[in-house]
Protein backbone atom coordinates (compact mmCIF):
# COMPACT_ATOMS: atom_id res chain seq x y z
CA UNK A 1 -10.18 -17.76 -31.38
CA UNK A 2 -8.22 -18.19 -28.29
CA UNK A 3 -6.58 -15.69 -26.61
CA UNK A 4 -2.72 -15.89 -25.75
CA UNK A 5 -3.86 -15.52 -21.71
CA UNK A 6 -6.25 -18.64 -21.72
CA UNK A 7 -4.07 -21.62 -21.36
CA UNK A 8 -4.26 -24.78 -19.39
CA UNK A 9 -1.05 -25.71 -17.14
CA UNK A 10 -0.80 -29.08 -15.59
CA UNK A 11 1.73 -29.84 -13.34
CA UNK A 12 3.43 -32.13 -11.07
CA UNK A 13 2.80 -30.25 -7.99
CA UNK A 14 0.79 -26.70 -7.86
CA UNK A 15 1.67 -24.93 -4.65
CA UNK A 16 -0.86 -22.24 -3.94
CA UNK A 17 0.62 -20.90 -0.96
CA UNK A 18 -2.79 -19.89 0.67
CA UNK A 19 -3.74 -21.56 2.45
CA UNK A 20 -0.25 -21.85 3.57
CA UNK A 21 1.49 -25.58 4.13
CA UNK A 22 -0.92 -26.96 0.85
CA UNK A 23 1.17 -28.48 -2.06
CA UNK A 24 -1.50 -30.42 -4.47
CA UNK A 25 -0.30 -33.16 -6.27
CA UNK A 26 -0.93 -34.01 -10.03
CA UNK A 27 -3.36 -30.81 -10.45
CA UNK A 28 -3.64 -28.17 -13.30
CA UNK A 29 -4.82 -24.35 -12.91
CA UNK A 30 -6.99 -23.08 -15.49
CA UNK A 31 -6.72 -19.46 -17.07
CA UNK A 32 -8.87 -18.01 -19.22
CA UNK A 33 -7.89 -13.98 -20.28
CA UNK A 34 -5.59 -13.73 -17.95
CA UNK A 35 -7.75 -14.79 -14.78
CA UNK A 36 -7.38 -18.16 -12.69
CA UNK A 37 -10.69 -19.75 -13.55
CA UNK A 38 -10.19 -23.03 -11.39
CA UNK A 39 -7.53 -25.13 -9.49
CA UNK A 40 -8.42 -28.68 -10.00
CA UNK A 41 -7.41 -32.29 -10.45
CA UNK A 42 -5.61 -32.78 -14.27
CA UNK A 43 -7.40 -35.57 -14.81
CA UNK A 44 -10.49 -33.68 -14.21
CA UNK A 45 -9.39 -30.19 -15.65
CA UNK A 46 -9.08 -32.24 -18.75
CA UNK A 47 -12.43 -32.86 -18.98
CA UNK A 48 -13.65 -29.62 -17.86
CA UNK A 49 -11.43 -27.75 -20.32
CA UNK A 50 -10.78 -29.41 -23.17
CA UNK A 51 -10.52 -25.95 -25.29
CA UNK A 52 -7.49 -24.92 -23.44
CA UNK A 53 -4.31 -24.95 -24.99
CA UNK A 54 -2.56 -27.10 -22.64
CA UNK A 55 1.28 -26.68 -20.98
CA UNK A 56 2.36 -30.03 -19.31
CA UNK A 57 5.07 -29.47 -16.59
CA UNK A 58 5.53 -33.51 -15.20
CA UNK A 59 8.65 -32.43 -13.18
CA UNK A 60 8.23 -28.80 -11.86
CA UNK A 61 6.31 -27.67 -9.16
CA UNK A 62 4.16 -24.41 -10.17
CA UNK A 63 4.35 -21.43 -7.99
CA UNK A 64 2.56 -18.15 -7.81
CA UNK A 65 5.04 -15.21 -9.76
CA UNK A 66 7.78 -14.12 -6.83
CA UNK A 67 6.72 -10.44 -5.87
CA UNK A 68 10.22 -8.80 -5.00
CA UNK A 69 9.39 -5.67 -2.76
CA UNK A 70 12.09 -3.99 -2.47
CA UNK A 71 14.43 -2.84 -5.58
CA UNK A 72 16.10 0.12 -7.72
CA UNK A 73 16.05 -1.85 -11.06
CA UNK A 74 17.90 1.08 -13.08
CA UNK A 75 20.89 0.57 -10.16
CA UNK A 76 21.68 -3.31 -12.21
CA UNK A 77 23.93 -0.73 -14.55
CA UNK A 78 26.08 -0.04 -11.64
CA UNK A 79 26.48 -4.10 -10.59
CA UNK A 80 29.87 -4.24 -8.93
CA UNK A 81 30.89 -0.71 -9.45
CA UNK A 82 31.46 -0.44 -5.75
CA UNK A 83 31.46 -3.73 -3.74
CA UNK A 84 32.46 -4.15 0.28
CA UNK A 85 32.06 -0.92 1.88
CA UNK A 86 29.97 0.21 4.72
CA UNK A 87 26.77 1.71 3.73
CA UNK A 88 27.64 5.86 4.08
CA UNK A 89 30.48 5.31 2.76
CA UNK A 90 29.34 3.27 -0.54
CA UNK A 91 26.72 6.32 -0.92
CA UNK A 92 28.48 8.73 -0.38
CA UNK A 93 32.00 7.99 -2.21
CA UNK A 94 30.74 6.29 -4.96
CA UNK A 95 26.68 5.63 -5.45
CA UNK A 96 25.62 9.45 -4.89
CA UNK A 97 28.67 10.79 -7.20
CA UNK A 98 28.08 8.34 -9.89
CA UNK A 99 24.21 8.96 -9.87
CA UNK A 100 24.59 12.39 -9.97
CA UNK A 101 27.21 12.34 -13.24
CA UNK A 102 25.11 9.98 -14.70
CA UNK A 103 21.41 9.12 -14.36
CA UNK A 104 19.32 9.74 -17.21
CA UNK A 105 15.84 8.56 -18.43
CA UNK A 106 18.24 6.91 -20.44
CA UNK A 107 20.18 5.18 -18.00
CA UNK A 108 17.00 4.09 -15.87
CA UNK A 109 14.88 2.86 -18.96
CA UNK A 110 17.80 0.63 -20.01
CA UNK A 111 19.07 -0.65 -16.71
CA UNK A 112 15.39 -1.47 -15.60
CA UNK A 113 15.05 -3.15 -18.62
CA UNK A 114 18.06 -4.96 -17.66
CA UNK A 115 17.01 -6.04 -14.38
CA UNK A 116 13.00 -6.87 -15.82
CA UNK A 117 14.94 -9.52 -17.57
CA UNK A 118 16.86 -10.47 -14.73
CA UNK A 119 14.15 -10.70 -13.13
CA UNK A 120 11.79 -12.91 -14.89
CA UNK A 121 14.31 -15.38 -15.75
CA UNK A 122 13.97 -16.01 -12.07
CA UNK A 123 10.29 -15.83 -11.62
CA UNK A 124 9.72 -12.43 -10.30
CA UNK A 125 6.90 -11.26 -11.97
CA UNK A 126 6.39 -8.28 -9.77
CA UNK A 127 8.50 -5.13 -8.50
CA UNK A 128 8.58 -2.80 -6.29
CA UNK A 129 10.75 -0.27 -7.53
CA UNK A 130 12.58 3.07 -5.90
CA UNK A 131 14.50 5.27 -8.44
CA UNK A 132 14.82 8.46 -10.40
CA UNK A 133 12.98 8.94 -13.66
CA UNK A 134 10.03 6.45 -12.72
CA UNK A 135 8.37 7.46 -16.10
CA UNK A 136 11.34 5.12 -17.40
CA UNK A 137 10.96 2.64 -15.35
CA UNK A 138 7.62 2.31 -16.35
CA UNK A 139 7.90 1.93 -19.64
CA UNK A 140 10.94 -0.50 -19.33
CA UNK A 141 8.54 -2.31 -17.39
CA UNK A 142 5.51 -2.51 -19.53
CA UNK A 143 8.14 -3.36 -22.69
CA UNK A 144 9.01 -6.83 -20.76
CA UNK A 145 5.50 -7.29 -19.50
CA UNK A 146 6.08 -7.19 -15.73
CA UNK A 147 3.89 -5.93 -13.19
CA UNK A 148 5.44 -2.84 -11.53
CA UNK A 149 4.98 -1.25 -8.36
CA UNK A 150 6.46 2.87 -9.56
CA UNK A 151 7.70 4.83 -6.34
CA UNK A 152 7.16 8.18 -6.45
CA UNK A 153 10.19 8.78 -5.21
CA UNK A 154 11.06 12.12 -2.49
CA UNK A 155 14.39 13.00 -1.77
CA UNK A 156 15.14 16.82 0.52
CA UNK A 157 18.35 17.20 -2.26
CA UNK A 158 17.98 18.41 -5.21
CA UNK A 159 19.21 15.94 -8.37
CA UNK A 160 18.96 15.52 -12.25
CA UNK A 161 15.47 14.64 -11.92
CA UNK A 162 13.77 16.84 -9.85
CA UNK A 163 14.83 20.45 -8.06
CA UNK A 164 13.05 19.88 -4.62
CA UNK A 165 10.48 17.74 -2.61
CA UNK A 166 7.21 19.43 -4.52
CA UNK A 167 9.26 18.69 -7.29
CA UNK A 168 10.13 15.18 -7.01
CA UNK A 169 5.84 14.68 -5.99
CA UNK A 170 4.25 17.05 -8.55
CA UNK A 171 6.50 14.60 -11.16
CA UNK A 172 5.53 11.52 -9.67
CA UNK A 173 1.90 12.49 -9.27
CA UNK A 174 1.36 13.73 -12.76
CA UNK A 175 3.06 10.26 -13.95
CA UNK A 176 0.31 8.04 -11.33
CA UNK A 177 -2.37 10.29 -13.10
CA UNK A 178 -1.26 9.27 -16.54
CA UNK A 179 -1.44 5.84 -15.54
CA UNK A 180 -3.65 4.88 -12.75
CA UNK A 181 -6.00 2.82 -14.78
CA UNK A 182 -2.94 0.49 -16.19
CA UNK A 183 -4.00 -3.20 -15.29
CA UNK A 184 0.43 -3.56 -14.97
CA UNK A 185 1.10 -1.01 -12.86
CA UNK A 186 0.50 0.64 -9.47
CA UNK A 187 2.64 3.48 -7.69
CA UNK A 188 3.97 4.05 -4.21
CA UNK A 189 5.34 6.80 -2.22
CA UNK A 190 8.83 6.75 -2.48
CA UNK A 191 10.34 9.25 0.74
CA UNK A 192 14.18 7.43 0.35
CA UNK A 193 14.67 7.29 4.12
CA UNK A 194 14.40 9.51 7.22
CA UNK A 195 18.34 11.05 6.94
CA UNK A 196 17.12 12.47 3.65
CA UNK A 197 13.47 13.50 3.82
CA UNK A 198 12.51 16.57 6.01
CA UNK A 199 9.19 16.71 8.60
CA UNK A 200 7.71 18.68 5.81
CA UNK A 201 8.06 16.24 2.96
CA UNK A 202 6.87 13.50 4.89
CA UNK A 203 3.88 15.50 6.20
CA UNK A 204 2.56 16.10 2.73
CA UNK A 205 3.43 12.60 1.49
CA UNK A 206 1.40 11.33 4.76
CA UNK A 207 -1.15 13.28 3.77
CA UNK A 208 -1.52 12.25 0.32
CA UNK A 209 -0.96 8.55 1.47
CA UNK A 210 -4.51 8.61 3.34
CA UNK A 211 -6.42 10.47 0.14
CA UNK A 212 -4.78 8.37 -2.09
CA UNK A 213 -4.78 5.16 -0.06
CA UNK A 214 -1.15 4.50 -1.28
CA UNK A 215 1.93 2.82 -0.44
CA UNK A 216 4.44 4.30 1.12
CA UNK A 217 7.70 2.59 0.66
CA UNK A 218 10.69 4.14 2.64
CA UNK A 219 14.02 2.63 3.93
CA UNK A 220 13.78 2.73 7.96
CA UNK A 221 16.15 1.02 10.72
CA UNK A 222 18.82 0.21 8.20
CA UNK A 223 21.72 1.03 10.26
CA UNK A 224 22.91 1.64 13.97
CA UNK A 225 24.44 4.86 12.63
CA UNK A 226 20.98 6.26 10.86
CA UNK A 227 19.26 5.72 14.30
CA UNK A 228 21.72 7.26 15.96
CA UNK A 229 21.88 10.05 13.78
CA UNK A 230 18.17 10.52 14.30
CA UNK A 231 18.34 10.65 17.99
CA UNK A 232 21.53 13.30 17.52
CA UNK A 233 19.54 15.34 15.23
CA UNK A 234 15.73 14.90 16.16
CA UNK A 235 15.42 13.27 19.62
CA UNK A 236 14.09 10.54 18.61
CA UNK A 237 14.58 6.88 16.92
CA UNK A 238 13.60 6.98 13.24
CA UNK A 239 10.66 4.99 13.61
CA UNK A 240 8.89 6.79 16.12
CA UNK A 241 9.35 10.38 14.18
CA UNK A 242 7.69 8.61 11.43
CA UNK A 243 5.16 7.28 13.83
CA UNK A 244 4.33 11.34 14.88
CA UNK A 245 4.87 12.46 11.29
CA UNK A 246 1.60 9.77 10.26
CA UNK A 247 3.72 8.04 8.20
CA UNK A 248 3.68 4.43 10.17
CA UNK A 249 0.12 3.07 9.24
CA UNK A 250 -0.99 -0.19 7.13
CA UNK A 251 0.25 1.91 3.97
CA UNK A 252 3.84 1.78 5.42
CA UNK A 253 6.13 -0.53 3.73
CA UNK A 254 9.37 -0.29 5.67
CA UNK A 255 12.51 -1.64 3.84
CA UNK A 256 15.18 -3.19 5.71
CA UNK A 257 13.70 -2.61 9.24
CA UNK A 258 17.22 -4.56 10.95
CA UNK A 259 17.55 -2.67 14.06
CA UNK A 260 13.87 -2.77 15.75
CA UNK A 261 12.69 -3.10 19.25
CA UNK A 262 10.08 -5.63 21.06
CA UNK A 263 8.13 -2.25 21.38
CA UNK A 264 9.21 -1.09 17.87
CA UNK A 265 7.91 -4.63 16.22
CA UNK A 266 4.76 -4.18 18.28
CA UNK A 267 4.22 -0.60 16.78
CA UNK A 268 4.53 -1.83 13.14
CA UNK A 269 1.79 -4.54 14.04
CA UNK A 270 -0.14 -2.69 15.77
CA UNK A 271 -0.33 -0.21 12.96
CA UNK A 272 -0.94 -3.02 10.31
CA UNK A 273 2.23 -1.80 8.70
CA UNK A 274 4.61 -4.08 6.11
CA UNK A 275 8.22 -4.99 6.56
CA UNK A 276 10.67 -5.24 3.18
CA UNK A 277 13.17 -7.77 4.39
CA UNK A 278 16.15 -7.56 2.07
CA UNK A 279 18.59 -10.39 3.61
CA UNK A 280 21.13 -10.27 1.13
CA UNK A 281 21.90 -6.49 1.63
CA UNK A 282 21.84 -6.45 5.42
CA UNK A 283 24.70 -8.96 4.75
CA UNK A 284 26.35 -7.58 2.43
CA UNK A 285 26.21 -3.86 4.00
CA UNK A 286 26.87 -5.45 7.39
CA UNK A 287 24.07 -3.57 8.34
CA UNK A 288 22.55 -6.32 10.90
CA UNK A 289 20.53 -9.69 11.31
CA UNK A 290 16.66 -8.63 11.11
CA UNK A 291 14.71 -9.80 13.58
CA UNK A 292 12.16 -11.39 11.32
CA UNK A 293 10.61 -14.33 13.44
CA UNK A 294 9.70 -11.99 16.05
CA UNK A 295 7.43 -9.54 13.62
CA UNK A 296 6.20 -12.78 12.11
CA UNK A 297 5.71 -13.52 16.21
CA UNK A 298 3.78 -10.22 16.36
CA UNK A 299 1.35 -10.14 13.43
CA UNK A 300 4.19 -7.94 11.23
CA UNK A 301 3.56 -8.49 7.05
CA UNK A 302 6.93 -9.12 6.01
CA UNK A 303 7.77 -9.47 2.49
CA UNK A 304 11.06 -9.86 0.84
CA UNK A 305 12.96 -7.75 -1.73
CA UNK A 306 16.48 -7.92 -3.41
CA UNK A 307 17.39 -4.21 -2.75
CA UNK A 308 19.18 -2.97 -5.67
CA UNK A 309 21.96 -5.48 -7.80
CA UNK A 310 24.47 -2.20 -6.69
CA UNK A 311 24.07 -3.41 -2.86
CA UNK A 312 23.12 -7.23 -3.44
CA UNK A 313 24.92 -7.88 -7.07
CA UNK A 314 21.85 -10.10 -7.57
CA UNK A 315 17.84 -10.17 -8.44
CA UNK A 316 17.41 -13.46 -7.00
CA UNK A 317 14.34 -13.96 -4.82
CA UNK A 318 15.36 -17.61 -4.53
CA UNK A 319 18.50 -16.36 -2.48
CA UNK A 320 16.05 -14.21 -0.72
CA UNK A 321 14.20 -17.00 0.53
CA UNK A 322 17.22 -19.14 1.24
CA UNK A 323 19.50 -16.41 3.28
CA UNK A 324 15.49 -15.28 5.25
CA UNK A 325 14.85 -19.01 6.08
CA UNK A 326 18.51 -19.92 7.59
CA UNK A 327 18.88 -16.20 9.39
CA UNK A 328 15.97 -16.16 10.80
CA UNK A 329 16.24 -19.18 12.23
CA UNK A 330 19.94 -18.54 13.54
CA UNK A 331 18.73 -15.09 15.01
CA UNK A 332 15.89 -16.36 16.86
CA UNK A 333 18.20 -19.33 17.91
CA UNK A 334 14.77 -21.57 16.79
CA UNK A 335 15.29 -23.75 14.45
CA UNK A 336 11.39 -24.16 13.70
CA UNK A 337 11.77 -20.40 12.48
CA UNK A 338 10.86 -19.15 9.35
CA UNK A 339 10.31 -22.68 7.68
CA UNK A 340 10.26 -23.38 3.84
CA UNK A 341 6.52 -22.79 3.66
CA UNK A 342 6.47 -19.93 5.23
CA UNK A 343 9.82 -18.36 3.57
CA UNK A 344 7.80 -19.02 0.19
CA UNK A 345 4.74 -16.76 1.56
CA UNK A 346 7.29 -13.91 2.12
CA UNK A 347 8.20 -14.21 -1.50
CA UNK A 348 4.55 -14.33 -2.69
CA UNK A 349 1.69 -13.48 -0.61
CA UNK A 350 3.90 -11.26 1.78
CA UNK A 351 4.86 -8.76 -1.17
CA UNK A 352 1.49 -8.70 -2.45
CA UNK A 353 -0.08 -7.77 0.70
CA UNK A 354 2.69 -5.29 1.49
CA UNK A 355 2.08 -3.31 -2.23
CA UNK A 356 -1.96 -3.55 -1.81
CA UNK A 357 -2.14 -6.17 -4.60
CA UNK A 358 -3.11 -9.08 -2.43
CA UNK A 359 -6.40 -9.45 -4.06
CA UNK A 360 -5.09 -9.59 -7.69
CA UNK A 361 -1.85 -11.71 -6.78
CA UNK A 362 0.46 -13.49 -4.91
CA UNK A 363 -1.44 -17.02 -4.91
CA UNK A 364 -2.98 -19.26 -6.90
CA UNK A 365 -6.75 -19.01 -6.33
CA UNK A 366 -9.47 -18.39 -8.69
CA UNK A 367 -10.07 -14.94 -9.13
CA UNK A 368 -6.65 -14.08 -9.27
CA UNK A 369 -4.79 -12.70 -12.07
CA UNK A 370 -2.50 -15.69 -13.20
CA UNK A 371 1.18 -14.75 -12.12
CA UNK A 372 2.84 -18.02 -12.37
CA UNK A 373 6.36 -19.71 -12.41
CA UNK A 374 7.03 -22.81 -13.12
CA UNK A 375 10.38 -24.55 -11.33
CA UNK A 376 11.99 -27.75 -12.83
CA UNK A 377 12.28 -30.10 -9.68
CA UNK A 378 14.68 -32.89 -11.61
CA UNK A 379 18.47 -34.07 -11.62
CA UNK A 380 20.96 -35.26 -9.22
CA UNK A 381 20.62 -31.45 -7.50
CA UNK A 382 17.37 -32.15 -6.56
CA UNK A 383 15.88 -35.74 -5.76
CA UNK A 384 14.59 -37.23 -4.05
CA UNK A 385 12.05 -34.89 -3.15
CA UNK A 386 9.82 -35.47 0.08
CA UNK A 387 8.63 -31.81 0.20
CA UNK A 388 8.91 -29.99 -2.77
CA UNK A 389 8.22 -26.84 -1.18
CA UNK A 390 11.66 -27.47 0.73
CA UNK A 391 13.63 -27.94 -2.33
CA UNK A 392 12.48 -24.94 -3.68
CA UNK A 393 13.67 -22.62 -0.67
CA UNK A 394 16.56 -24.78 0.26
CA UNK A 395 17.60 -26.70 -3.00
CA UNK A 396 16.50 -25.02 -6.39
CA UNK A 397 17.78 -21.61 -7.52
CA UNK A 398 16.25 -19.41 -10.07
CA UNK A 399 18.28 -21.11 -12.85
CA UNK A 400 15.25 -23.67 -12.01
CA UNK A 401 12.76 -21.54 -13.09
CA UNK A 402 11.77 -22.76 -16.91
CA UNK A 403 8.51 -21.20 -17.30
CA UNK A 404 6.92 -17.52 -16.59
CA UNK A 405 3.22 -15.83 -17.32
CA UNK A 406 2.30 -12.82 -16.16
CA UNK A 407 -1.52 -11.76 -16.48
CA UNK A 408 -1.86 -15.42 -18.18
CA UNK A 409 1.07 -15.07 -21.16
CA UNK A 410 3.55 -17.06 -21.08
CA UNK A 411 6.98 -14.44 -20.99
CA UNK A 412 9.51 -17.72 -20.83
CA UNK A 413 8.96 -20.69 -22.39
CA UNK A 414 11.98 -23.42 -21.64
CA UNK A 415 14.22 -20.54 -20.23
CA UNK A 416 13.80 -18.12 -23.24
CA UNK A 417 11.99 -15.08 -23.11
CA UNK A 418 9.43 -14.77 -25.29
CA UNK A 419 8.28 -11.27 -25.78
CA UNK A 420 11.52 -9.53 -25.21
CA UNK A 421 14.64 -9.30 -27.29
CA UNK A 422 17.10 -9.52 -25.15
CA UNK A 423 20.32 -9.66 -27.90
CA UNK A 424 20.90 -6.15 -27.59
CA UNK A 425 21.16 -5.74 -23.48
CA UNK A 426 24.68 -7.31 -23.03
CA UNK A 427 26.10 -4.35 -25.72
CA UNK A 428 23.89 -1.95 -23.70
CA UNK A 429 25.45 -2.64 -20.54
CA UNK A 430 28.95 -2.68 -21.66
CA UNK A 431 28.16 0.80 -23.04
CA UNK A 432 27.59 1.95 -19.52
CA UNK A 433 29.94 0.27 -18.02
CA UNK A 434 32.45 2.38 -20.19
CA UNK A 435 30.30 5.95 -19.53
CA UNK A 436 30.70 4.71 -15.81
CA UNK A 437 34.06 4.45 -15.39
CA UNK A 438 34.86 7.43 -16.92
């Protein structure tokens, strides 16, 4: 009897993204359990696996799953709740206040369920994931069948969650424990960002990083005013306290990273360390213009992440790629920057590399576990097509997507979700909306 994760998807074009600049033309990828068996010709995948169910995609362009890096899921309850402020003051007047009234297990299980759907309507497939009551987001997670990324998240105040920084660890560490061994899931270290994290938390969490060989995911060079609040406070920019704390190393994953130095960019590559670029926040915020060509320039991992839909109002790693592509380019006044091919590797390969998954996802190779979208390349939208990877950075948006499988089973089929019932999430929303504004 076949298994739901052995299937056999032809398509119109399969873009593997490694090597990078290869789109392959009339080929099919072959699964079996779950696992890319083979990237081949349809015409001769057809012969080869004729016991494979079979998925025909003539117009779409198949894609590995979009890893976004960079996210608090649970924050899609509070979508709008406080839109065009400066960053301070939208965490300080309204985020903090609201989380601290209102975050629950509850409140994270449902809104990351929320945003899982979200999500894999647009072919994310992976997250990355900073928040409060991580044991929720995990099992929100594993209920729609995404691969997660769980921060362990370290904050110096206390909250609902957790009383104090051996707090907020001892609860993350016990939940990593519980499940290491998940095939879905892996964790990070979660320190929320040098202006709330002490010398002493991030020793420890550096020091667990190398036993553990973890990520650890932190924001870092968000704003003008959080370096110079560092420099005020400690002496130093934030970077280079994290640099003599251990924390910058290939394990670092820093989020936002707009306001960086040539000698700053050279650290993080010399250190093997991964940017989160989250272009739609930095906008948004008016935090800055990351200077992403140059770490590309210098050897930098960059992925790309959302941030959360409270800062961004959307999980849409197509808009990702679009705002990266056309910033970067406008910031390094280079018009050859960041091109489509390369813009799609940030959204792929990049956020695989950056959460240690690399070897598991974020292409299509055999070997790899099959984390696939599928994107409908058709109407007057989109044609004529002369690249296809172009349309789908500069053209297509994630209302494209039609198709989804994550460790080989198909999640959307046609645009509707197949293993998650989604009927009740609109009611569930509106219910927080009302606790919210209260």
């Amino acid at each position: 009897m076949q298994s739901e994760n052995s299937v056999l998807i032809s398509a119109r074009w399969v873009v593997p993204v490694e090597p990078q600049g290869t789109v392959l033309d009339w080929h099919s990828v072959a699964v079996r359990d779950g696992a890319i068996e083979a990237v081949m010709p349809t015409d001769r995948a057809l012969e080869a696996y004729p016991d494979l169910a079979r998925v025909e995609l003539p117009d779409h362009a198949l894609i590995p799953g979009l890893v976004n890096a960079h996210t608090h899921a649970a924050m899609t309850l509070m979508r709008g709740l406080a839109d065009d402020l400066s960053l301070m003051r939208w965490l300080q007047e309204h985020i903090w206040p609201a989380e601290a009234k209102h975050v629950s297990a509850q409140f994270v299980r449902d809104g990351t369920l929320l945003a899982c759907a979200e999500m894999l309507r647009g072919g994310i497939t992976c997250f990355n994931d900073m928040y409060f009551f991580p044991e929720a987001a995990v099992e929100a997670a594993l209920e729609a069948g995404l691969r997660g990324s769980i921060g362990m998240i370290v904050i110096d105040f206390p909250t609902v969650y957790a009383s104090d920084p051996d707090d907020y660890l001892a609860k993350g560490l016990a939940l990593r424990d519980r499940y290491r061994d998940h095939p879905m899931l892996s964790f990070c270290l979660a320190p929320h960002a040098p202006y709330t994290v002490s010398d002493r938390a991030f020793g420890k969490i550096a020091t667990l990083a190398a036993e553990l060989d973890c990520p650890v995911h932190c924001h870092v060079h968000e704003t003008e005013d959080e370096i110079a609040r560092s420099v005020a406070e400690h002496g130093v920019r934030p970077l280079e306290r994290l640099r003599a704390l251990g924390i910058v190393g290939p394990n670092l994953i820093s989020v936002h990273s707009v306001h960086l130095s040539a000698q700053e960019i050279a650290m993080l590559a010399r250190h093997g360390s991964s940017v989160a670029h989250c272009p739609s926040s930095n906008l948004k915020l008016a935090s800055g213009f990351a200077p992403v060509a140059a770490m590309l320039a210098e050897g930098v991992n960059v992925a790309l992440g959302t941030d959360g839909a409270a800062s961004n109002n959307r999980l849409d790693a197509f808009q990702e790629m679009r705002q990266a592509a056309l910033l970067a380019k406008a910031v390094a006044k280079d018009a050859e920057a960041l091109p489509a091919h390369a813009a799609l590797s940030l959204a792929t390969l990049g956020g695989a590399r950056a959460l240690g998954l690399a070897a598991r996802i974020g292409s299509i190779e055999p070997g790899k576990r099959a984390d696939l979208a599928a994107v409908r390349l058709a109407g007057p939208e989109l044609v004529p097509i002369f690249d296809p990877v172009s349309h789908l950075v500069y053209c297509a948006g994630r209302s494209d997507v039609s198709d989804v499988w994550v460790d080989g089973v198909r999640k959307m089929a046609g645009r509707t979700l197949k293993h998650m019932d989604i009927s009740h999430l609109d009611t569930c929303a509106k219910l927080w909306q009302t606790i919210l504004k209260r």
